[in-house]
Protein backbone atom coordinates (compact mmCIF):
# COMPACT_ATOMS: atom_id res chain seq x y z
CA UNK A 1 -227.52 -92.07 -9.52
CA UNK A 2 -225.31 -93.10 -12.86
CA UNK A 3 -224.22 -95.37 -14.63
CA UNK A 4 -221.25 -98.47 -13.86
CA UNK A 5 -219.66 -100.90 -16.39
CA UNK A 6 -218.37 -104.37 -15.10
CA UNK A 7 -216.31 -106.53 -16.10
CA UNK A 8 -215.93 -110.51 -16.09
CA UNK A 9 -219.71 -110.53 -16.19
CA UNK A 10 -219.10 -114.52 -16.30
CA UNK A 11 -218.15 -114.72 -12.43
CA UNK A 12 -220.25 -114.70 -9.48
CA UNK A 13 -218.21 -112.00 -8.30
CA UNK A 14 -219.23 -109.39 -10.81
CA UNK A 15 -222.62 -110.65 -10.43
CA UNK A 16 -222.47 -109.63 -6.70
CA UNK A 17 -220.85 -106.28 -7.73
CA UNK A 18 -224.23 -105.60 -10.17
CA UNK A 19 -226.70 -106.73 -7.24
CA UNK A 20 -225.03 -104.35 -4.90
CA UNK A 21 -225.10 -101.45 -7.26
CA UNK A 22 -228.67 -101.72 -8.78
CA UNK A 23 -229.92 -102.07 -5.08
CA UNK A 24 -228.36 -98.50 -4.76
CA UNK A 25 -229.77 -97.24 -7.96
CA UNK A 26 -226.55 -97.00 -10.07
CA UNK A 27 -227.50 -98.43 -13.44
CA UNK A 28 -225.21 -101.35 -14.53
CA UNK A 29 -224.05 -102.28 -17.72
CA UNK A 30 -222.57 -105.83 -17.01
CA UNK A 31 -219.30 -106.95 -19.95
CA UNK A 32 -217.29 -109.98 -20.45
CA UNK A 33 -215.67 -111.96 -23.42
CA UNK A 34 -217.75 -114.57 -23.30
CA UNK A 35 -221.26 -114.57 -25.36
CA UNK A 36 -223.54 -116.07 -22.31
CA UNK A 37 -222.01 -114.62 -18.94
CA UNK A 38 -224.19 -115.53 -15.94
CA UNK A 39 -224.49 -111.88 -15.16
CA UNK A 40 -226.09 -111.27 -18.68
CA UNK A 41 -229.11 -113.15 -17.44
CA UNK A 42 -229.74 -111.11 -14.14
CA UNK A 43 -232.64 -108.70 -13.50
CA UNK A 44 -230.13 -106.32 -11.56
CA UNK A 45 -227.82 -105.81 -15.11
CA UNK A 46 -229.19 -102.30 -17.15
CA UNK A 47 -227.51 -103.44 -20.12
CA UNK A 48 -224.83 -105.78 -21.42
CA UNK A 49 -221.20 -105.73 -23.95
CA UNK A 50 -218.89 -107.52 -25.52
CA UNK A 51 -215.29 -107.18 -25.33
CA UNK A 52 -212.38 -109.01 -26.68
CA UNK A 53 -210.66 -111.05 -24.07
CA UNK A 54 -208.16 -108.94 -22.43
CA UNK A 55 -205.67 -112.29 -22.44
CA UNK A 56 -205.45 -112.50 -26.20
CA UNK A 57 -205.25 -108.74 -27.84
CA UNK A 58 -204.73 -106.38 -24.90
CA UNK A 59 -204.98 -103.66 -26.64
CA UNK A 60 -208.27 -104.62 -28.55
CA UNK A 61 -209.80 -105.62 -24.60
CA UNK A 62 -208.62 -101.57 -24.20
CA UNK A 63 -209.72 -100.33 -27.15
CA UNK A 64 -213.61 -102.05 -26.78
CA UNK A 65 -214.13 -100.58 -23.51
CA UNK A 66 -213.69 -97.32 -24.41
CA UNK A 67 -215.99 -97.48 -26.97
CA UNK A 68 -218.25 -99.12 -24.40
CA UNK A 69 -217.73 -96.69 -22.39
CA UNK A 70 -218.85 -93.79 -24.65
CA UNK A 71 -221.76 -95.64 -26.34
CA UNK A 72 -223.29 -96.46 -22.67
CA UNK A 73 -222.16 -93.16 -20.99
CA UNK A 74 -220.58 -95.24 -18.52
CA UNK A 75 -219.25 -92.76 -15.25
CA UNK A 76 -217.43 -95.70 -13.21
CA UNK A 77 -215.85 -98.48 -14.37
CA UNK A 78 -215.58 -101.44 -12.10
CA UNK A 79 -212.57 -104.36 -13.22
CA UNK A 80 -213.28 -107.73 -11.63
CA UNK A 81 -210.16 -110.10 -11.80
CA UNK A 82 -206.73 -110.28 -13.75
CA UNK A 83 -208.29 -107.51 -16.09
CA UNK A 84 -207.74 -104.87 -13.40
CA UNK A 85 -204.15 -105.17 -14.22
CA UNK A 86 -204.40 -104.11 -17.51
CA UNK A 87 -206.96 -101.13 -16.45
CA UNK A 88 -204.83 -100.11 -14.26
CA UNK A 89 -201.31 -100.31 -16.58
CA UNK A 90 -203.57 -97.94 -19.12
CA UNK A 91 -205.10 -95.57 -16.22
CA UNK A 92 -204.34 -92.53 -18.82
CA UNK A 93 -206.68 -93.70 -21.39
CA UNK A 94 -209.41 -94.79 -19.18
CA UNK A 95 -209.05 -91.43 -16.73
CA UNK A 96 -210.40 -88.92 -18.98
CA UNK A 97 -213.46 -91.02 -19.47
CA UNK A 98 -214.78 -92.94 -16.07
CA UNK A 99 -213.95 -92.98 -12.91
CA UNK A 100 -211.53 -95.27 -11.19
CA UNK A 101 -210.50 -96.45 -7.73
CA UNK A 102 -207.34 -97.96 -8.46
CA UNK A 103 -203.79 -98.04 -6.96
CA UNK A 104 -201.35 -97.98 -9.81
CA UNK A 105 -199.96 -100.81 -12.24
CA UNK A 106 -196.79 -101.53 -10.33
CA UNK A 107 -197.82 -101.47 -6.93
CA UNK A 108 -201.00 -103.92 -8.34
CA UNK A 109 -197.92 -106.52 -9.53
CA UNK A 110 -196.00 -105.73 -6.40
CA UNK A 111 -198.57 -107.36 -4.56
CA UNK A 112 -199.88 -110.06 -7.27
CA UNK A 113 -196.23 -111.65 -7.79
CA UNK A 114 -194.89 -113.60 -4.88
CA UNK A 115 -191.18 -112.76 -5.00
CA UNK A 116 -191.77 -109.06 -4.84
CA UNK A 117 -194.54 -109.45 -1.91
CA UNK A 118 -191.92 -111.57 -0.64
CA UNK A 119 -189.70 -108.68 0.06
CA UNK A 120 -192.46 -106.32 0.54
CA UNK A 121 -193.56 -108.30 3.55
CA UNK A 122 -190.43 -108.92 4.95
CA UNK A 123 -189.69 -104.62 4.55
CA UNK A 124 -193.04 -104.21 6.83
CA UNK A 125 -192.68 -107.28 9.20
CA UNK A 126 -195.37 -109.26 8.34
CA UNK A 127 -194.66 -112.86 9.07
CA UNK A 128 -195.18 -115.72 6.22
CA UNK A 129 -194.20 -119.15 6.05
CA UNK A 130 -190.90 -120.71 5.03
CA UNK A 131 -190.48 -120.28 1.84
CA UNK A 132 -187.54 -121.47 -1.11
CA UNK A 133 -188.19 -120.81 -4.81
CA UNK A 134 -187.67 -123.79 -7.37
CA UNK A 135 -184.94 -121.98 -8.83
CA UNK A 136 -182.77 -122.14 -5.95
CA UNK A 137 -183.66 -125.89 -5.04
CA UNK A 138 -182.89 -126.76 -8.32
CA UNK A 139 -179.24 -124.91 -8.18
CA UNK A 140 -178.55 -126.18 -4.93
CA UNK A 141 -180.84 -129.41 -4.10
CA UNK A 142 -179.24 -129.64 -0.90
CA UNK A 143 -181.74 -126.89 0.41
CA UNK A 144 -184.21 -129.44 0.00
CA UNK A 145 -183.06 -131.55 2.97
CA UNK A 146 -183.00 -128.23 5.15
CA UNK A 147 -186.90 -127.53 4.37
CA UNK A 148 -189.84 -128.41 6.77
CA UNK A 149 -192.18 -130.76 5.33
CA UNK A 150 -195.07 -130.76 3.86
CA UNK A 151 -194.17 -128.52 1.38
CA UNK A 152 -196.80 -126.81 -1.15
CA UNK A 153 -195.36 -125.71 -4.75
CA UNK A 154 -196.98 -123.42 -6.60
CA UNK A 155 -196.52 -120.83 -9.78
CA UNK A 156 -195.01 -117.18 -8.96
CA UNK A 157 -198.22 -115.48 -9.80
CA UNK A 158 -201.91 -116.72 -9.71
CA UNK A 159 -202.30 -120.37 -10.83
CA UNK A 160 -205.24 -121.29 -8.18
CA UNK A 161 -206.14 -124.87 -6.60
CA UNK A 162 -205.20 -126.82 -9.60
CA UNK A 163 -201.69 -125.69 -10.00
CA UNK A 164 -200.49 -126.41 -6.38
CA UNK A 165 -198.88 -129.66 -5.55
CA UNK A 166 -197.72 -131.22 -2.00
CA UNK A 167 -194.85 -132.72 -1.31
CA UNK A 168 -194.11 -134.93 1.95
CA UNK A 169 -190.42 -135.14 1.18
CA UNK A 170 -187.08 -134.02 -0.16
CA UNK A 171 -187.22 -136.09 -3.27
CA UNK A 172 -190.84 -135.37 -4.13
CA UNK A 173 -190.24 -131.41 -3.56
CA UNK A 174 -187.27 -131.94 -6.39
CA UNK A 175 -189.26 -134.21 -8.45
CA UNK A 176 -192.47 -131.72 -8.74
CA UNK A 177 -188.95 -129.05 -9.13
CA UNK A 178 -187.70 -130.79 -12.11
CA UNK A 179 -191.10 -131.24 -13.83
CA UNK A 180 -191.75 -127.33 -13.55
CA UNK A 181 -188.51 -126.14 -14.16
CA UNK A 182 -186.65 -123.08 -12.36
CA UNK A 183 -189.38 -120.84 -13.47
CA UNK A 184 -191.81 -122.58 -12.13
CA UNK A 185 -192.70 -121.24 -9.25
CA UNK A 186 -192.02 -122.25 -5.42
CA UNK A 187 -192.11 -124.26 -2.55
CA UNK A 188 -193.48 -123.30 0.85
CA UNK A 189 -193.77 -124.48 4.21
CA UNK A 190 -197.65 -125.87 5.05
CA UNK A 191 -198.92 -124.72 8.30
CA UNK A 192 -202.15 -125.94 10.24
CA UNK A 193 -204.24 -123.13 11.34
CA UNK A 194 -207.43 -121.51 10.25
CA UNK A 195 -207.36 -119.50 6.97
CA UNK A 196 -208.66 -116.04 7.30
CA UNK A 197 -209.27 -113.64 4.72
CA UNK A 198 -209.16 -109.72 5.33
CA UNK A 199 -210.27 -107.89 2.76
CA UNK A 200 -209.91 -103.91 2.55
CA UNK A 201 -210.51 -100.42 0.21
CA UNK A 202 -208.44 -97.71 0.78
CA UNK A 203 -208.51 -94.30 -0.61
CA UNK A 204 -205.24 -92.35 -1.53
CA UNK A 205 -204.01 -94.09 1.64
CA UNK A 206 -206.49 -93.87 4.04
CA UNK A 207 -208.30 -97.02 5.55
CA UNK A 208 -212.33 -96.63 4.35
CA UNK A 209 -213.25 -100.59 4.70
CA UNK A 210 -212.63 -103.76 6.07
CA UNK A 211 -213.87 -106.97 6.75
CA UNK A 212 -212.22 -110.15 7.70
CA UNK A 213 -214.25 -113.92 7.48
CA UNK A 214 -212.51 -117.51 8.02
CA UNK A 215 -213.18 -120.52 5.47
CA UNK A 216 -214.34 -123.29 6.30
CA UNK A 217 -214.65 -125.33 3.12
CA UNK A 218 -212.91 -125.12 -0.34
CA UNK A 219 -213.35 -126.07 -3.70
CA UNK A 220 -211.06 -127.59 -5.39
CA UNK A 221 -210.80 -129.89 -1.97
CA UNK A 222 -207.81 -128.35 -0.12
CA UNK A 223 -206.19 -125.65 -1.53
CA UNK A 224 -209.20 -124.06 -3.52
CA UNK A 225 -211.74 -121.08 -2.99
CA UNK A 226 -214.01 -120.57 0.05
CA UNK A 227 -217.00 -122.34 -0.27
CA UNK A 228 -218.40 -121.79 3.16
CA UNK A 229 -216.61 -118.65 5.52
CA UNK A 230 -218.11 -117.48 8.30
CA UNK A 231 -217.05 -113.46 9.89
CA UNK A 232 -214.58 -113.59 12.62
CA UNK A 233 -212.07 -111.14 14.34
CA UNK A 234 -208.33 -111.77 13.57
CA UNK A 235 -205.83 -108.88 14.66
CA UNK A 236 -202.95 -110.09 13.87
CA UNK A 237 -204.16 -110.81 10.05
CA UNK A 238 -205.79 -107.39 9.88
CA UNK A 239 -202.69 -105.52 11.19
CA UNK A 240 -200.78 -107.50 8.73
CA UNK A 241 -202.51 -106.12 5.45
CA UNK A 242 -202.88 -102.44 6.81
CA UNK A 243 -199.06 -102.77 7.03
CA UNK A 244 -198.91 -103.46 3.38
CA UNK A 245 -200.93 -101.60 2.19
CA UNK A 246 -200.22 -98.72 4.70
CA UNK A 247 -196.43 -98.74 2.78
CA UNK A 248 -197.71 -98.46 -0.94
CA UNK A 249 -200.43 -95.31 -0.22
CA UNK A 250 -202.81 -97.86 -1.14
CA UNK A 251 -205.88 -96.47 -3.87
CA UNK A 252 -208.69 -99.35 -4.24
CA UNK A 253 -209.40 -103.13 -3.13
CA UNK A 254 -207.41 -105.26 -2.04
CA UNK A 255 -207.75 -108.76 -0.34
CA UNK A 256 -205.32 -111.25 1.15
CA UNK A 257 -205.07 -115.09 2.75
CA UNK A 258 -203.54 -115.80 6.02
CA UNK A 259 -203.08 -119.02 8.05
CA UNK A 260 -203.26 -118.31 11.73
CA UNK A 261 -201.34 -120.07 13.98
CA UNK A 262 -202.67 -120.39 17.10
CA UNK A 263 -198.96 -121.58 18.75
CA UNK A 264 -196.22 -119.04 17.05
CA UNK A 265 -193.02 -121.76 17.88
CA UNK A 266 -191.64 -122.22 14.31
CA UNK A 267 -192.77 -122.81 11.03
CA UNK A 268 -191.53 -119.69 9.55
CA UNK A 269 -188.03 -118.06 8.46
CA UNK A 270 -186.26 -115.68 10.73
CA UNK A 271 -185.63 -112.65 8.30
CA UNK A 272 -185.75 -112.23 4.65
CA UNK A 273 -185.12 -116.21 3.51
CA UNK A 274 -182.17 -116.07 1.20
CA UNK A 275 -182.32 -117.91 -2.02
CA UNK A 276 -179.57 -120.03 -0.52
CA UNK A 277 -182.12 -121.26 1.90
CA UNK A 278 -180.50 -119.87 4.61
CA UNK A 279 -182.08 -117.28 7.04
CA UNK A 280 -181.23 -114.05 7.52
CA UNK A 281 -181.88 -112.49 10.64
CA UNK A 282 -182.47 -108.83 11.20
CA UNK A 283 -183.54 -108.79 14.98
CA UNK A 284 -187.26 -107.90 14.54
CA UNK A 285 -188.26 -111.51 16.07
CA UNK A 286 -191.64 -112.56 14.65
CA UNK A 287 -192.20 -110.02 12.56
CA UNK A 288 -189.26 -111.44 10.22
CA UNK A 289 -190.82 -114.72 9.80
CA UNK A 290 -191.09 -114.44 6.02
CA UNK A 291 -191.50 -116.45 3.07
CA UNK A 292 -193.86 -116.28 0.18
CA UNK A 293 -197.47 -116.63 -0.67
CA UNK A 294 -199.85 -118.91 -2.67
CA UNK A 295 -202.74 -118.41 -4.58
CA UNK A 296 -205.41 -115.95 -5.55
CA UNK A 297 -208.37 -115.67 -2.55
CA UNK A 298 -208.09 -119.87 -1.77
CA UNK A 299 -207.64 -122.31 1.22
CA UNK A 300 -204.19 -122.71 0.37
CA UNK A 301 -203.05 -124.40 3.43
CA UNK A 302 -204.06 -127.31 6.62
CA UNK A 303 -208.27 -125.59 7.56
CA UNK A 304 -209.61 -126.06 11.42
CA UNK A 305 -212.51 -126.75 10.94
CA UNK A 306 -214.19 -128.86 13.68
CA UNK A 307 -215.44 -125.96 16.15
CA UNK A 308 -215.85 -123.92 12.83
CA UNK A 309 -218.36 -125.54 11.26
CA UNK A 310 -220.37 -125.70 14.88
CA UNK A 311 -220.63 -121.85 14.69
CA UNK A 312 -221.51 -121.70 11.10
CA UNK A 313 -224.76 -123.72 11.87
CA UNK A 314 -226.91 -120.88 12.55
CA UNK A 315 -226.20 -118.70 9.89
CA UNK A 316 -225.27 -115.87 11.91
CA UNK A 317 -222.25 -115.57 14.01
CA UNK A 318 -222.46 -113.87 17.53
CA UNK A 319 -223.87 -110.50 16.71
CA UNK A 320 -221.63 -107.21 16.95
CA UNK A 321 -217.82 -107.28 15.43
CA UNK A 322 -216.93 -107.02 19.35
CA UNK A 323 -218.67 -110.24 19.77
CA UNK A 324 -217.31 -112.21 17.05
CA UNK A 325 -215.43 -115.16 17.22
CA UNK A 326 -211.71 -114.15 17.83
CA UNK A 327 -208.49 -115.70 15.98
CA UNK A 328 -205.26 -114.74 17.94
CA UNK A 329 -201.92 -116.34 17.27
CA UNK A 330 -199.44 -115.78 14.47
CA UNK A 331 -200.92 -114.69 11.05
CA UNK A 332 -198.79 -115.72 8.26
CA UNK A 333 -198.99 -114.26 5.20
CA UNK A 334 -199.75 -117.07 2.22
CA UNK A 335 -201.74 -114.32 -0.97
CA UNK A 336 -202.85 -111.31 -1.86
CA UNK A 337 -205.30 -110.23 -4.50
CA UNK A 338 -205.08 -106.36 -5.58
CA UNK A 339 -208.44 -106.38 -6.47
CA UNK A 340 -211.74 -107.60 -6.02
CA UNK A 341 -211.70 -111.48 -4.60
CA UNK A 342 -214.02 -114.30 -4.79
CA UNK A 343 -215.31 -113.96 -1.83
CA UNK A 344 -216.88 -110.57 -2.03
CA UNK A 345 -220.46 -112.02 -1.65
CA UNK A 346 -219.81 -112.45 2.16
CA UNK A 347 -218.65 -109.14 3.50
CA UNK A 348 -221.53 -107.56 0.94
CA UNK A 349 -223.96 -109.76 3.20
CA UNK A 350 -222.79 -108.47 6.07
CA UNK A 351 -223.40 -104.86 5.50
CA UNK A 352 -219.87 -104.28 4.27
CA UNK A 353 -220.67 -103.10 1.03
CA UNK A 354 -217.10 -102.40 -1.00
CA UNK A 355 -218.96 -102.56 -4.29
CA UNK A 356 -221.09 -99.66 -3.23
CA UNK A 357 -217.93 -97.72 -1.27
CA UNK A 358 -215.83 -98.28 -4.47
CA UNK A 359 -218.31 -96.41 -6.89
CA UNK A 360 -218.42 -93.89 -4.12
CA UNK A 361 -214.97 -93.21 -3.96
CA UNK A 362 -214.75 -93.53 -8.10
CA UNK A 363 -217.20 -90.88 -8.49
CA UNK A 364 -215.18 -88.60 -6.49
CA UNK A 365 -217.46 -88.29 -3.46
CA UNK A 366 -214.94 -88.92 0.17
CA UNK A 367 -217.43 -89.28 2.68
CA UNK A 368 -218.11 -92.71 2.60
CA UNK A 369 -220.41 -94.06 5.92
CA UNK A 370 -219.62 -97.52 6.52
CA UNK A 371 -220.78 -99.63 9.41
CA UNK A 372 -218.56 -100.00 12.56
CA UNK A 373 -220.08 -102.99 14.12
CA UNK A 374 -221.98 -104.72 12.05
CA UNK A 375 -223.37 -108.74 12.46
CA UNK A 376 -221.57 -111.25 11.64
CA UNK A 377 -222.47 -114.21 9.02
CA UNK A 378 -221.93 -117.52 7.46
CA UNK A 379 -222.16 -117.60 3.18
CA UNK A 380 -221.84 -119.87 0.82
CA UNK A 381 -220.80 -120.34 -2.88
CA UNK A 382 -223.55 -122.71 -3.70
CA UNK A 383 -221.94 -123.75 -7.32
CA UNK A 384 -218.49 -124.37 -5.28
CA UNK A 385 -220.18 -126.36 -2.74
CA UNK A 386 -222.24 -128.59 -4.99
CA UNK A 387 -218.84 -129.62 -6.84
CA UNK A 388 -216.75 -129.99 -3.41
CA UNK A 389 -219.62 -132.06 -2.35
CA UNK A 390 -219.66 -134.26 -5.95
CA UNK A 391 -215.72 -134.66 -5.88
CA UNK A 392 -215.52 -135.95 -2.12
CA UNK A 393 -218.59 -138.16 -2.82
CA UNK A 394 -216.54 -139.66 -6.12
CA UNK A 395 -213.49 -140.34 -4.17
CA UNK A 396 -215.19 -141.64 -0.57
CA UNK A 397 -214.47 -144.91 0.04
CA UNK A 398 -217.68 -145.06 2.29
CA UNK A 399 -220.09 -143.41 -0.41
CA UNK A 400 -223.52 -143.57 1.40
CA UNK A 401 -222.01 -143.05 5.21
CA UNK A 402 -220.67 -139.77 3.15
CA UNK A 403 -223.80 -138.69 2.27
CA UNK A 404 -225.29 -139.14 5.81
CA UNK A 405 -222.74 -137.34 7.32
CA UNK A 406 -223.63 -134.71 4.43
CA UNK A 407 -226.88 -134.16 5.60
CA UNK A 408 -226.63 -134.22 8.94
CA UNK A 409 -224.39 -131.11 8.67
CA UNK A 410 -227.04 -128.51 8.62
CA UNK A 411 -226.27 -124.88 7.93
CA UNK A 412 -228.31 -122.23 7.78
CA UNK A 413 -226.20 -119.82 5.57
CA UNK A 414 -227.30 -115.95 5.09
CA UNK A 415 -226.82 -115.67 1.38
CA UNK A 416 -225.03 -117.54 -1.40
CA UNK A 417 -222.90 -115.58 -4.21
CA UNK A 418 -224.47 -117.15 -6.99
CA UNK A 419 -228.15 -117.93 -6.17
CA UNK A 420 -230.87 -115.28 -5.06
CA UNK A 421 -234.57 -117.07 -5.41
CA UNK A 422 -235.56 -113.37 -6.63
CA UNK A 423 -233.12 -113.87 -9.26
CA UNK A 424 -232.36 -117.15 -10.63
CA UNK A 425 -231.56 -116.83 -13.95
CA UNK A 426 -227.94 -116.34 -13.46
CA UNK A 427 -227.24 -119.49 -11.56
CA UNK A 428 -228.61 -121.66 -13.90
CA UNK A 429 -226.83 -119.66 -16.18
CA UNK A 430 -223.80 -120.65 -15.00
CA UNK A 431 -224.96 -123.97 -14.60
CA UNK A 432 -225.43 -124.26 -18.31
CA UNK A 433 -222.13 -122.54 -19.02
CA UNK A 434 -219.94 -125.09 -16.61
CA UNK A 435 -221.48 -128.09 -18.53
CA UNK A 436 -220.65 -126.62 -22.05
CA UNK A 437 -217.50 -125.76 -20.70
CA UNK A 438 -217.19 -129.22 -19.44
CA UNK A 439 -218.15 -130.52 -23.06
CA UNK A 440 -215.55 -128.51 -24.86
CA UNK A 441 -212.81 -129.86 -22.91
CA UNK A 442 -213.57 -133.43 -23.35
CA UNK A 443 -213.51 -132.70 -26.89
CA UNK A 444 -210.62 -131.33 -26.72
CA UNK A 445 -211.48 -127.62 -27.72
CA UNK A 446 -210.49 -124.45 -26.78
CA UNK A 447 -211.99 -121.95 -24.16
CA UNK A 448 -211.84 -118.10 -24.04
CA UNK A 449 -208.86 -117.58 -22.02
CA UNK A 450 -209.74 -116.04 -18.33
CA UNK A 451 -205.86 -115.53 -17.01
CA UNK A 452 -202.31 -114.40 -18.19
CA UNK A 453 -200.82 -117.63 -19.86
CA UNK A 454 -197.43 -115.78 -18.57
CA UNK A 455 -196.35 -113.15 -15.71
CA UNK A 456 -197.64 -109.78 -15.00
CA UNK A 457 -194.06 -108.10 -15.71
């Protein structure tokens, strides 16, 4: 059927991508920087390359795929994470070799850095929380006493779990604001709801895909990655990233966080917030409740999830998308990720099979069938979940009543991202890699690096 090159061959997300492709007969050739990628060790991958990292010589990272690209007459090329930024910002090079599904470089950033989304959202009416960069606290800390609390700071693009920090008051919000400096990022409102994810591809502007999920857990423990998500029905999420996307022409993947609300009475800005943390209102009522987003694919705010977790025990939520569990209330904006997420394993196991629909689309070929209805399911990241699980257990105060409670929670799940008992190898792959990984840092030596140390300009 061809042939498909992948990148970040390390993650469990490019290890989904491979599965889903082989299974279709494309022939993968899985890449990454790193010399023992978990994807290298999978029966699914055709073949396997080094590059140089893409985050210290760009244009070397450029320069070894094409040659990868030539040696393993590669016809669609398939970025993972941060990389896709830099395929995309050197789309001329790459488009007279392999086929792409990519929006363009500036549109990518548009999405990936908060300020700009900020203003993006607020253009299309999509509602996000309340939202004041550390810039303008630190100019005028007086804003500070105006905010709702808990606030959530966190860097402008990217950063994940690690880099966001609470704060319950005034003086902590300018304390964490001093210690990052005015380029450091923002503060925004925390809201309790559910987080829902809604993930979609899109071809020269047209919808092609979609499939939306809710998490339930998160590693790192509470603003990290879904470790647990079962499918659900949001509207008000969904309609909010079709807006967006709708507005740039869209070309590719894309997938973005929301916290839904189930009571809409505050908690968001009326209007475009200025920088002088005052609202501006233009008239459009919720739809100009904007502020500014988090983190890449993560729980990044307050998770329901009592009645959640009750569904998820089955493994299968309630059959047909008409039939799945239903979110309504006020979807705020908190993310977006212009490419693929972490996440992907869970819409792939429900028959929504973007992988599959992006080499379609990259091979030139329109008529993509996708299901309309399909079942929904529960997933897990098993490698997540196993260090969610060890971190609680460290911290509980009540070790062994945690670990009852642990195992009383059964849940059937219907597949994991990073474990398939036909194909083990990459799991403990991975395994092996976290623990060297682990090693070098308590040694104090360096890692290949897998982000921008900067900002996507």
């Amino acid at each position: 059927m061809g042939r498909a090159l992948v990148t970040s061959a390390r993650t469990r997300v490019a290890y989904n991508i491979c599965k889903s492709l082989a299974r279709r007969g494309v022939e993968v050739v899985v890449a990454d920087a790193r010399p023992h990628a978990m994807s290298f060790a999978s029966r699914h991958a055709a073949g396997t390359a080094r590059y140089t990292s893409p985050f210290e010589d760009e244009a070397a990272f450029v320069d070894d795929l094409l040659r990868i690209i030539d040696r393993e007459r590669i016809d669609v090329l398939v970025p993972v994470l941060e990389e896709t930024y830099m395929v995309a910002r050197h789309h001329a090079r790459f488009a007279p070799h392999v086929g792409l599904c990519l929006a363009g470089y500036h549109d990518m950033v548009r999405l990936h850095d908060k300020a700009s989304l900020r203003g993006l959202a607020a253009d299309c009416g999509v509602p996000m929380p309340q939202t004041v960069s550390l810039a303008a606290l630190l100019a005028s800390p007086g804003i500070a006493d105006g905010l709702a609390y808990p606030q959530l700071v966190k860097p402008r693009q990217g950063g994940g779990g690690w880099a966001v920090e609470e704060a319950a008051t005034p003086a902590r919000l300018l304390d964490i604001g001093r210690q990052r400096g005015a380029d450091g990022g923002l503060a925004q409102q925390k809201l309790a709801g559910h987080m829902v994810c809604v993930a979609m591809l899109y071809d020269a502007g047209r919808l092609v895909a979609s499939d939306t999920y809710r998490v339930l857990e998160t590693y790192p423990h509470p603003y990290g990655q879904g470790t647990l998500r079962d499918s659900v029905a949001c509207p008000g999420a969904e309609a909010g990233l079709r807006a967006l996307l709708d507005a740039l022409h869209w070309t590719g993947v894309c997938e973005a966080d929301f916290i839904v609300v189930p009571d809409a009475t505050g908690g968001a800005e009326g209007g475009a917030h200025g920088e002088d943390g005052r609202g501006k209102d233009a008239g459009r009522g919720l739809a100009d409740h904007v502020a500014q987003p988090g983190h890449s694919a993560r729980a990044d705010q307050t998770v329901e999830g009592g009645q959640a977790r009750q569904e998820a025990q089955t493994g299968q939520s309630s059959g047909a998308s008409a039939h799945l569990p239903r979110l309504d209330g006020a979807a705020y904006l908190i993310d977006v990720n212009p490419r693929f997420w972490g996440s992907l394993a869970h819409s792939v196991a429900r028959g929504v099979d973007f992988p599959h629909y992006y080499y379609r689309l990259a091979m030139g070929e329109r008529d993509v069938a996708v299901p309309q209805a399909p079942p929904g399911v529960v997933t897990r990241w098993l490698g997540g979940d196993i260090m969610r699980v060890g971190a609680q257990f460290i911290a509980a105060r009540d070790r062994l009543g945690y670990i009852s409670g642990a195992l009383r929670q059964r849940r059937r799940v219907a597949a994991y991202d990073d474990f398939d008992l036909a194909d083990p190898l990459p799991m403990l792959a991975w395994s092996a890699g976290q623990a060297v990984r682990a090693v070098r840092k308590a040694l104090g030596m360096t890692t290949t690096s897998e982000a921008l140390s900067g900002v996507w300009e």
